[in-house]
C-alpha atoms as a PDB file:
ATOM      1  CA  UNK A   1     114.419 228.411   0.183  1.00  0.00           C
ATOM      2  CA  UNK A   2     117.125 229.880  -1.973  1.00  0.00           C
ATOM      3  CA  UNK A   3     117.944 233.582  -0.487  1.00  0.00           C
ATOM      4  CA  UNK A   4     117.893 234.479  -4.301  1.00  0.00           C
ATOM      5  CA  UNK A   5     115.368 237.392  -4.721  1.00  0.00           C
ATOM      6  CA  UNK A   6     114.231 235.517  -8.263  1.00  0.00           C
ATOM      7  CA  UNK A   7     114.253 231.900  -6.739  1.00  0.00           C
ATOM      8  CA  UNK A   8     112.039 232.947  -3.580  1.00  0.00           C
ATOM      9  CA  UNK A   9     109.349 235.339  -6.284  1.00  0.00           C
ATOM     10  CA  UNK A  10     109.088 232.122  -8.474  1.00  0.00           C
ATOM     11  CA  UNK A  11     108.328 229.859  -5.179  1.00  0.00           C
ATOM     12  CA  UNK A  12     106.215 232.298  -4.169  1.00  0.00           C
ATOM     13  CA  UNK A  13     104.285 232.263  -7.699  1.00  0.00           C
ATOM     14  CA  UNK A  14     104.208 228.451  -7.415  1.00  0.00           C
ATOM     15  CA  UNK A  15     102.889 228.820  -3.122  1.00  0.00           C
ATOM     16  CA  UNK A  16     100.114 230.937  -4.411  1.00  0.00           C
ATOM     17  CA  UNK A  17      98.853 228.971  -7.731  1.00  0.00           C
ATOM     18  CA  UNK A  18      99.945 231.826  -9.705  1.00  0.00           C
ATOM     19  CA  UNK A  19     101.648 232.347 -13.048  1.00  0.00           C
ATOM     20  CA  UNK A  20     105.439 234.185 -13.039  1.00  0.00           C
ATOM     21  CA  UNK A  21     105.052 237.676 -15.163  1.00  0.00           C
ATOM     22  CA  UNK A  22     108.328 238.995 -16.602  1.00  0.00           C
ATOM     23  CA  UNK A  23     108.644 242.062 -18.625  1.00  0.00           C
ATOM     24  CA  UNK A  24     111.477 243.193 -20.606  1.00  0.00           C
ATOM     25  CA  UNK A  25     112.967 246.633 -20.865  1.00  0.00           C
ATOM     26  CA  UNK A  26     116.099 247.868 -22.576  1.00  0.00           C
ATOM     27  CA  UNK A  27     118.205 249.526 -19.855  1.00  0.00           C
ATOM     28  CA  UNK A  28     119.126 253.365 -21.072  1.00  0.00           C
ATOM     29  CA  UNK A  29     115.539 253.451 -23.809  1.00  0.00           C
ATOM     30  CA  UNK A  30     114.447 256.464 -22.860  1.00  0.00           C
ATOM     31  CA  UNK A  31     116.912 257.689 -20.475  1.00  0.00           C
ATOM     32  CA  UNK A  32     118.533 255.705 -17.578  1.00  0.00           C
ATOM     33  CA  UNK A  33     117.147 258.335 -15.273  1.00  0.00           C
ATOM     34  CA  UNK A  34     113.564 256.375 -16.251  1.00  0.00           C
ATOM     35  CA  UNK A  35     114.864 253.302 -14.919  1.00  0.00           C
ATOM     36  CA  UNK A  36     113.546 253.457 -11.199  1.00  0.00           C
ATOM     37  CA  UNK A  37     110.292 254.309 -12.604  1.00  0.00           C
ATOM     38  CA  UNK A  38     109.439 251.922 -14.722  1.00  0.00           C
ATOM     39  CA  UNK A  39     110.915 249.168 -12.455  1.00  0.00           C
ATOM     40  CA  UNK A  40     108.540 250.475  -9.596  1.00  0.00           C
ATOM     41  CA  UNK A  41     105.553 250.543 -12.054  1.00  0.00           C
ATOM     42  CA  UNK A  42     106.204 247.012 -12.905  1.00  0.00           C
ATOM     43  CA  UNK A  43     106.694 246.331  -8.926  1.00  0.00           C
ATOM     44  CA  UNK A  44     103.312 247.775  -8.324  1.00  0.00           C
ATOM     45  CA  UNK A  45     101.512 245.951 -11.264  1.00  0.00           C
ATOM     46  CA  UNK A  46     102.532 242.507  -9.932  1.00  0.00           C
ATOM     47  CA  UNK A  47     105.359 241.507 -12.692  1.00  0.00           C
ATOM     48  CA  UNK A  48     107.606 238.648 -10.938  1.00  0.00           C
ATOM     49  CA  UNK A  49     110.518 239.965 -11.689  1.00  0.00           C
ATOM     50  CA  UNK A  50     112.607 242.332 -14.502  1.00  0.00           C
ATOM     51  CA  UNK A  51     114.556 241.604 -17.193  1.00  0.00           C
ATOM     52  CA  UNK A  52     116.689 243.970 -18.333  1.00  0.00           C
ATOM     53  CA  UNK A  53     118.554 244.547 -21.388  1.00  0.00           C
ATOM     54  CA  UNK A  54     122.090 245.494 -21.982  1.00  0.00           C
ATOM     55  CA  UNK A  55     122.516 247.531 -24.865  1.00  0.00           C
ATOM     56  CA  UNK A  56     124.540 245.835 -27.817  1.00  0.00           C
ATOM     57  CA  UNK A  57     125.541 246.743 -31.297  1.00  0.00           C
ATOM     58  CA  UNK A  58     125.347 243.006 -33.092  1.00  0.00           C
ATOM     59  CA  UNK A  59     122.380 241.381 -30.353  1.00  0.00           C
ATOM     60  CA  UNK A  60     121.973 237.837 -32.828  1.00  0.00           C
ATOM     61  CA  UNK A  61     118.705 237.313 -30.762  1.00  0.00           C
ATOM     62  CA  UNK A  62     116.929 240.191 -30.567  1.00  0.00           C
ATOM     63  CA  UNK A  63     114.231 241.105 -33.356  1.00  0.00           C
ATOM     64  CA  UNK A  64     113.639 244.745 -34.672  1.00  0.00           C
ATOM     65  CA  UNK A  65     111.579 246.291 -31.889  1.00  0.00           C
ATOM     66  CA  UNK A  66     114.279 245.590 -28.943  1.00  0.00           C
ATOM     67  CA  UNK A  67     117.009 246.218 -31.725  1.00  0.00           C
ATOM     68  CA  UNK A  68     115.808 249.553 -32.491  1.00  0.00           C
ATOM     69  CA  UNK A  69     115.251 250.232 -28.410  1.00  0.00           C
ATOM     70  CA  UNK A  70     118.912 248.973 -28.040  1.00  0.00           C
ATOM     71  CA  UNK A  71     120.100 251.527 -30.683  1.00  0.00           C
ATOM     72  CA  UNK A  72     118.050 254.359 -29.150  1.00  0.00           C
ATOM     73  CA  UNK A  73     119.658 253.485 -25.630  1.00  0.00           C
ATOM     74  CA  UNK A  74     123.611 253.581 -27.165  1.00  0.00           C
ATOM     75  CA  UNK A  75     122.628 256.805 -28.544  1.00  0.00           C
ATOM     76  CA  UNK A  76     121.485 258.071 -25.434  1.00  0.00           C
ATOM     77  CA  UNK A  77     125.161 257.360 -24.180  1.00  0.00           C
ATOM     78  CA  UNK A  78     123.901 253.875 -22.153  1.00  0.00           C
ATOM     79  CA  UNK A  79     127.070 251.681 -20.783  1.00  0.00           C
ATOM     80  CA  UNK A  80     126.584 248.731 -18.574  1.00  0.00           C
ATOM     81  CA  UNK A  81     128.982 250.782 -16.843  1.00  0.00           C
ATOM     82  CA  UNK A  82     125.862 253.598 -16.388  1.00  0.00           C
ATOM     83  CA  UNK A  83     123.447 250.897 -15.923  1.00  0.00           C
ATOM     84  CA  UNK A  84     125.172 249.366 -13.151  1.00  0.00           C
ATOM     85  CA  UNK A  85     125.881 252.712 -11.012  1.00  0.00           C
ATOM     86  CA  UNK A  86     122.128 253.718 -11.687  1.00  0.00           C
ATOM     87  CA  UNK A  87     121.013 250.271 -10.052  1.00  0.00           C
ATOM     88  CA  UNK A  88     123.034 250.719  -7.118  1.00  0.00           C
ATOM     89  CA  UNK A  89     121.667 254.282  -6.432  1.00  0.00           C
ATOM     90  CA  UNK A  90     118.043 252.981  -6.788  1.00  0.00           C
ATOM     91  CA  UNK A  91     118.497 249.753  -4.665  1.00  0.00           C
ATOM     92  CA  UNK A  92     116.922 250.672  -1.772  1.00  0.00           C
ATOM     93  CA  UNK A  93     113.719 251.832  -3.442  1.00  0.00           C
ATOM     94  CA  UNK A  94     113.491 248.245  -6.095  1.00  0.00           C
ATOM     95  CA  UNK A  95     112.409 245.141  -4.464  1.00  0.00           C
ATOM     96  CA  UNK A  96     111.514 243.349  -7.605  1.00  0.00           C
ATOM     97  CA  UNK A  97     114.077 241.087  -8.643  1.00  0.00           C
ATOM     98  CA  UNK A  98     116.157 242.109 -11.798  1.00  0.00           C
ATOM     99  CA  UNK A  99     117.942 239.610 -14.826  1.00  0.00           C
ATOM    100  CA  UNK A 100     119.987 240.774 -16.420  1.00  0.00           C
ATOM    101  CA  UNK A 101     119.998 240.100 -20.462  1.00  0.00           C
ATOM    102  CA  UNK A 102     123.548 240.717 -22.010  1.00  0.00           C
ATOM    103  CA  UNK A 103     125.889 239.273 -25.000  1.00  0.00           C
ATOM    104  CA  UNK A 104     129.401 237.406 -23.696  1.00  0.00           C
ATOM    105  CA  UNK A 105     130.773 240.013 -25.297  1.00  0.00           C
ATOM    106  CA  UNK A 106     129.692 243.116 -23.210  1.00  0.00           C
ATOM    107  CA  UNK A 107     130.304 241.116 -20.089  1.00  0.00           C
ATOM    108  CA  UNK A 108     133.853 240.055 -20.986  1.00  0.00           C
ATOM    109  CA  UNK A 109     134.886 243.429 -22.041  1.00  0.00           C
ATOM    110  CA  UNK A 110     133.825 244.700 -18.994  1.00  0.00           C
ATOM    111  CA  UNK A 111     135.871 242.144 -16.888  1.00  0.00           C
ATOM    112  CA  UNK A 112     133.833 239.180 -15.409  1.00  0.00           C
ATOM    113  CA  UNK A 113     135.405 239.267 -12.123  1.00  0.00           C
ATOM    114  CA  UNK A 114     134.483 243.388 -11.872  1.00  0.00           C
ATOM    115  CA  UNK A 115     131.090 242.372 -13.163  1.00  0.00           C
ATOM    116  CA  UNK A 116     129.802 240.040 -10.482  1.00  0.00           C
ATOM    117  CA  UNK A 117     130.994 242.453  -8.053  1.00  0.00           C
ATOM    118  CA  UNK A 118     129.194 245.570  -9.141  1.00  0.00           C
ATOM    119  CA  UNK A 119     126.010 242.867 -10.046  1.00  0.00           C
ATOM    120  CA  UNK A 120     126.242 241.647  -6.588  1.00  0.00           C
ATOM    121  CA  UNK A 121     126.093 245.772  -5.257  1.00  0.00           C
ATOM    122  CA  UNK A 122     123.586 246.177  -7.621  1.00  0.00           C
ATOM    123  CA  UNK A 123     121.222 243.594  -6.913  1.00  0.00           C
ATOM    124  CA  UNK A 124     120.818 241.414  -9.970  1.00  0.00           C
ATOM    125  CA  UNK A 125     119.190 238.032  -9.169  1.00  0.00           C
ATOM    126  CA  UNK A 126     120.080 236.150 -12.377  1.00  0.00           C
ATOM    127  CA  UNK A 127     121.505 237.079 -16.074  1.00  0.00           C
ATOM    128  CA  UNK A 128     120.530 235.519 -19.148  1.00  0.00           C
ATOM    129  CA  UNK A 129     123.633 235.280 -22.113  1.00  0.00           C
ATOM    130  CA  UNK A 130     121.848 234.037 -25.253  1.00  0.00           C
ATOM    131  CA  UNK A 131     125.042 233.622 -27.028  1.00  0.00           C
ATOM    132  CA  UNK A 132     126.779 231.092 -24.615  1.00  0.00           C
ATOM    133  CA  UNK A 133     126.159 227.328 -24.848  1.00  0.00           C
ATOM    134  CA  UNK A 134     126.371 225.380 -21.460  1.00  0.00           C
ATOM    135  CA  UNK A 135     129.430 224.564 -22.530  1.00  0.00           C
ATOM    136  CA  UNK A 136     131.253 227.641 -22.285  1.00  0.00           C
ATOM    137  CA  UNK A 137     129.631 228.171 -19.095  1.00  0.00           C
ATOM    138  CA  UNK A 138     132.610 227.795 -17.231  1.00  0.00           C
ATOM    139  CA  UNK A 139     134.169 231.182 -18.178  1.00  0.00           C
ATOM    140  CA  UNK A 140     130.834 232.576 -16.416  1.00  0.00           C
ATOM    141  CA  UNK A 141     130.866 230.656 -13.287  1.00  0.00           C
ATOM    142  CA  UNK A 142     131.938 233.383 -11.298  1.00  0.00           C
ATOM    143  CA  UNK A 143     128.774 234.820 -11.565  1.00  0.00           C
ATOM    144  CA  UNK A 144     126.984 231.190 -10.256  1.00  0.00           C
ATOM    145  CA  UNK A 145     129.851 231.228  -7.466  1.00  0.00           C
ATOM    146  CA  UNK A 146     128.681 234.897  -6.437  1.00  0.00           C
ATOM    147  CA  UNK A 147     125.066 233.396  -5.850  1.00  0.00           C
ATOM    148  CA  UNK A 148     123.567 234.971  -8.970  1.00  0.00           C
ATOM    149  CA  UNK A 149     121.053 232.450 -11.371  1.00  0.00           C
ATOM    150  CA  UNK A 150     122.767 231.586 -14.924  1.00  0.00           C
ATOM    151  CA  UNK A 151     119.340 231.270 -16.876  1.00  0.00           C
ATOM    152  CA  UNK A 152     119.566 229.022 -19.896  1.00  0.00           C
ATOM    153  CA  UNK A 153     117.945 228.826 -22.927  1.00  0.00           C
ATOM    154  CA  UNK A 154     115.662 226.065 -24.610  1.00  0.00           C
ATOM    155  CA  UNK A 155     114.584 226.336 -28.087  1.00  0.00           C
ATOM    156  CA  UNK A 156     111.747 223.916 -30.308  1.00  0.00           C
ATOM    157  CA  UNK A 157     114.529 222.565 -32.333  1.00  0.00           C
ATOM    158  CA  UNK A 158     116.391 221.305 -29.126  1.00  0.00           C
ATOM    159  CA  UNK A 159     115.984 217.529 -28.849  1.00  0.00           C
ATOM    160  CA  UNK A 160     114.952 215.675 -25.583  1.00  0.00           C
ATOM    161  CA  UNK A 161     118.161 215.305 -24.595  1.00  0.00           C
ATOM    162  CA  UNK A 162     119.532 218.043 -25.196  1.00  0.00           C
ATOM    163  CA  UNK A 163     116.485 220.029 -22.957  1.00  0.00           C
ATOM    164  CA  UNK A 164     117.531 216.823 -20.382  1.00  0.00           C
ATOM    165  CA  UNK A 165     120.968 217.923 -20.654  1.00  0.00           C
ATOM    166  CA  UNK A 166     120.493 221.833 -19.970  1.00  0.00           C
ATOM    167  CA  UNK A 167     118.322 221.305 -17.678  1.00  0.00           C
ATOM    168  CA  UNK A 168     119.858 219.086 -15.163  1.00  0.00           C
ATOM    169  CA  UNK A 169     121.710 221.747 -13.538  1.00  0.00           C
ATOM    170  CA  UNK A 170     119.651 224.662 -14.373  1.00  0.00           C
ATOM    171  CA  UNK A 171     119.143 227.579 -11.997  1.00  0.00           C
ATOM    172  CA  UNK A 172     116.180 229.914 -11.104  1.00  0.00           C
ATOM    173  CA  UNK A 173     113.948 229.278 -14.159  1.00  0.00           C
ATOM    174  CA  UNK A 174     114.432 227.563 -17.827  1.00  0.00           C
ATOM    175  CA  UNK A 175     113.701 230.161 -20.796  1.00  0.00           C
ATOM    176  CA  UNK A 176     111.713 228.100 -23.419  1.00  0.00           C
ATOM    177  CA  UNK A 177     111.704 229.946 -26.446  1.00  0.00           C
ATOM    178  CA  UNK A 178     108.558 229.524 -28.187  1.00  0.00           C
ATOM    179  CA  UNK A 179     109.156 230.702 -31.822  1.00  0.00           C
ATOM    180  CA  UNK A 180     112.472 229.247 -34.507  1.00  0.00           C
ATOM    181  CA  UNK A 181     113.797 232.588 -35.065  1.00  0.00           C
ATOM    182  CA  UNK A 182     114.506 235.797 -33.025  1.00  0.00           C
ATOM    183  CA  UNK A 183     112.379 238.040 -30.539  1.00  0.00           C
ATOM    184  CA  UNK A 184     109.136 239.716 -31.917  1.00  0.00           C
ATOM    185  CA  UNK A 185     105.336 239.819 -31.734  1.00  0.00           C
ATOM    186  CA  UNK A 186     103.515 237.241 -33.450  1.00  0.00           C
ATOM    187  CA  UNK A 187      99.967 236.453 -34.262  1.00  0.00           C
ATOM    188  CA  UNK A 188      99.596 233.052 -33.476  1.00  0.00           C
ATOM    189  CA  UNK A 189     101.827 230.027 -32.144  1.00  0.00           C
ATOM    190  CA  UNK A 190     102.087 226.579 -33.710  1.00  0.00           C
ATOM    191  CA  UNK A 191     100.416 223.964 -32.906  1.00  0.00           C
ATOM    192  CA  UNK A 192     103.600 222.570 -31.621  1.00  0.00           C
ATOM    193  CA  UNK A 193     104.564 225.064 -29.061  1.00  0.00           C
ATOM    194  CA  UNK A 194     101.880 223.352 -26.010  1.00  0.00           C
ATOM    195  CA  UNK A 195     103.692 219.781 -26.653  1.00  0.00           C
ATOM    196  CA  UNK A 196     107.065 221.398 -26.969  1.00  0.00           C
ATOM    197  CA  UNK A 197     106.454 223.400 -23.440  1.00  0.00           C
ATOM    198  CA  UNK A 198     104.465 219.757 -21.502  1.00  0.00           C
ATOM    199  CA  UNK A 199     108.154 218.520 -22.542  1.00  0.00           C
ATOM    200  CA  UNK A 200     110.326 221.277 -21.138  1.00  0.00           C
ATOM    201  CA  UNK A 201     108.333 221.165 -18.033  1.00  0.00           C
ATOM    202  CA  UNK A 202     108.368 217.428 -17.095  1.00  0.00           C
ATOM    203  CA  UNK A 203     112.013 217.253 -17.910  1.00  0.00           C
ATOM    204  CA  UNK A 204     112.964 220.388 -16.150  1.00  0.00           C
ATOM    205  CA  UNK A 205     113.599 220.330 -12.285  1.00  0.00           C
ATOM    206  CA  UNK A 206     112.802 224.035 -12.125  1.00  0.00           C
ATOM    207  CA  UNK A 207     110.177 226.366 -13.054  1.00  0.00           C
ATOM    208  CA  UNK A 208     109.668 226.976 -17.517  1.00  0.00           C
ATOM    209  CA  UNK A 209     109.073 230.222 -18.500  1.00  0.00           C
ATOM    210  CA  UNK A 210     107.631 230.819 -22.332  1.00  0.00           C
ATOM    211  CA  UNK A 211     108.933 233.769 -24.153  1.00  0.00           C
ATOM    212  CA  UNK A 212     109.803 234.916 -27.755  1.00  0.00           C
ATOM    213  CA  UNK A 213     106.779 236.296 -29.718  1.00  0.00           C
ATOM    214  CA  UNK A 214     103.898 236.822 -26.438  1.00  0.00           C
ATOM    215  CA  UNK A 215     102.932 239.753 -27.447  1.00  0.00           C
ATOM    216  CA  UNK A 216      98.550 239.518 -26.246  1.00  0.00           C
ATOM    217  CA  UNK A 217      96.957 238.574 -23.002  1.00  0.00           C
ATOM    218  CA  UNK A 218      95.302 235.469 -24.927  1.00  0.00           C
ATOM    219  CA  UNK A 219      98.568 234.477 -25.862  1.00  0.00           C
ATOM    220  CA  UNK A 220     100.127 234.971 -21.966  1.00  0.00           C
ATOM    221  CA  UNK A 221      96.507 232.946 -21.237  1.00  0.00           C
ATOM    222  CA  UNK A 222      97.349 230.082 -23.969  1.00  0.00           C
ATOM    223  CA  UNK A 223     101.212 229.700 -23.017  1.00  0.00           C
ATOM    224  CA  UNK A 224     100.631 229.444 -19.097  1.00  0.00           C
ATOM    225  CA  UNK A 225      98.029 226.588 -19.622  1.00  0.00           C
ATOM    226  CA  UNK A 226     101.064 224.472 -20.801  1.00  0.00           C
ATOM    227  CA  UNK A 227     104.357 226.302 -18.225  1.00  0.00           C
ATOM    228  CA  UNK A 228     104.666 228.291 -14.970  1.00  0.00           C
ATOM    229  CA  UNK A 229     104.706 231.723 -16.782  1.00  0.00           C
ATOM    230  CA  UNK A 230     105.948 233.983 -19.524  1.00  0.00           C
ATOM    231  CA  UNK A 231     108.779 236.610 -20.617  1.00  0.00           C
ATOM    232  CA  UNK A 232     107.251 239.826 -22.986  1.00  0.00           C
ATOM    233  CA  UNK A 233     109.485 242.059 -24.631  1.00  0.00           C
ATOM    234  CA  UNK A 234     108.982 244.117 -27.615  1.00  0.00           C
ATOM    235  CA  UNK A 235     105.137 243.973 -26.970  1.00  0.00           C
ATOM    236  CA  UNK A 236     106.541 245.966 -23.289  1.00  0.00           C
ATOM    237  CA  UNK A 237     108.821 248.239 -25.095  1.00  0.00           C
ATOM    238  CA  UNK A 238     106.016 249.102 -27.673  1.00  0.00           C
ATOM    239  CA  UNK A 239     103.373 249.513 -25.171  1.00  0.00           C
ATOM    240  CA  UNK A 240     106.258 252.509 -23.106  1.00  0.00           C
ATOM    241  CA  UNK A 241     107.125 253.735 -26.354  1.00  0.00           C
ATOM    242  CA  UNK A 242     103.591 254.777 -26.682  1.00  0.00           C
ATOM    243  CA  UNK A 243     102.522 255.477 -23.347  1.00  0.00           C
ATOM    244  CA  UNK A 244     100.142 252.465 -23.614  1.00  0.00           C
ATOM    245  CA  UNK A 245     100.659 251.252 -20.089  1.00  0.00           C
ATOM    246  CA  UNK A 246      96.714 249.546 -19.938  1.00  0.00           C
ATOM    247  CA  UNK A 247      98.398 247.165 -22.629  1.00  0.00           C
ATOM    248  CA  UNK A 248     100.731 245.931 -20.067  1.00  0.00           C
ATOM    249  CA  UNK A 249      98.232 246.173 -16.903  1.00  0.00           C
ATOM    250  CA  UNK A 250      96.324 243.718 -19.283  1.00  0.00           C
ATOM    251  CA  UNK A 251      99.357 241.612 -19.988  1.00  0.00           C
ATOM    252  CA  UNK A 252     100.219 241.193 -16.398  1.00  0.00           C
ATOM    253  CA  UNK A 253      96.422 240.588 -15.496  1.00  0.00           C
ATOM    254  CA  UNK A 254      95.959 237.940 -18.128  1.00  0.00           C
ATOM    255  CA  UNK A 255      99.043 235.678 -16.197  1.00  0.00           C
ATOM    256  CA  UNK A 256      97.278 236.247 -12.674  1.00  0.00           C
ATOM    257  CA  UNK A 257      93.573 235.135 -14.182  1.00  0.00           C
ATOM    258  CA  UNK A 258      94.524 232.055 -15.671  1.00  0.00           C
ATOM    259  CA  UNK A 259      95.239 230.313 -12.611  1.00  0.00           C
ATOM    260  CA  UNK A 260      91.843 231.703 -10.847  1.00  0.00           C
ATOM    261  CA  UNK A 261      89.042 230.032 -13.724  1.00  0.00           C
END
């Protein structure tokens, strides 16, 4: 077993029949001081892992919810260099395993090679860059080399094999986006999405997570039928905007249930 903190929670999800749970949270959205807090309440609901945003000022992928909590987090002064210094003074006290979520940009400007280093003190498992085709990988292989997961994206307009293709090396989990469009809550899925997912997850030699638009514990219930678990985010963000923290309990609960009727 991989001596990745994310690679061993997801075999551990798949050892115990049970359905991976990741929340997303804006690093800096109501103070960085927060941070331990809300990491530890996820920890003691039974989330999988974290995944945590980087604040950015153009983020292509992200809908209005996780812009506005991005906007809210630059205002409150939030760098990654501030992000990174917090999760090395909490490190000790965070077991779950943390992703981060970031634009090429944010990374390069802070220097790649200073990056992995401070990720590697911090304790980040794997990072997700939504803007960076496997292709351009290579100018982020440091971060591979340093033992960290590269997470890649999927989408319902990517053919077979194209999935086949960004798949065959893939590390740590593949993020199957389940909407055509950016991040948000949605009512329903298409009809399409449960095909589109039995695909990703015979091609893929490692665990498919859903995310994009799960924003209800029928649709956590619905999605993990069809893949080994789900990524929430602005339904998360809502729910700590509000102090609605039952919402997420419920979310969490929904991905450990299905595997146990």
């Amino acid at each position: 077993m991989s001596n990745n903190r994310l690679a061993t929670a997801l075999k551990s999800c798949e050892q115990n029949g049970e359905k991976a749970f990741i929340p997303y949270i804006m690093a800096g959205d109501g103070e960085l001081s927060s941070l331990k807090e809300q990491l530890l309440f996820f920890e003691q609901q039974g989330a999988t892992a974290v995944e945590l945003g980087i604040p950015f000022s153009d983020p292509v992928a992200d809908g209005p919810v996780i812009q506005r909590a991005g906007i809210r987090a630059l205002n409150n002064g939030t760098t990654l260099k501030k992000i990174l210094e917090e999760l090395v003074s909490i490190r000790e006290d965070v077991s779950i395993p943390l992703i981060f979520m970031g634009y090429s940009n944010s990374i390069l400007a802070y220097g790649i090679g200073q990056f992995v280093t401070d990720c590697v003190k911090a304790g980040i498992a794997g990072c997700i860059i939504p803007d960076i085709p496997v292709e351009e990988e290579g100018l982020f292989a440091p971060i591979q080399e340093a033992g960290i997961h590269l997470i890649r994206l999927v989408t319902l307009t990517s053919s077979k094999e194209r999935i086949a293709e960004i798949a065959e090396t893939a590390q740590g989990f593949i993020y199957a986006v389940t909407v055509t469009g950016i991040t948000g809550a949605r009512e329903a899925f298409g009809s399409e999405v449960g095909a589109y997912l039995e695909q990703v997850k015979e091609i893929s030699p490692v665990p498919v997570l859903a995310g994009f638009g799960i924003s209800t514990p029928e649709h956590v219930r619905s999605a993990t039928k069809y893949c080994d678990g789900v990524i929430v985010g602005s339904k998360i963000i809502e729910s700590l905007e509000q102090n609605r923290k039952q919402d997420i309990i419920e979310l969490i609960q929904a991905s450990k249930k299905q595997v146990q009727q």
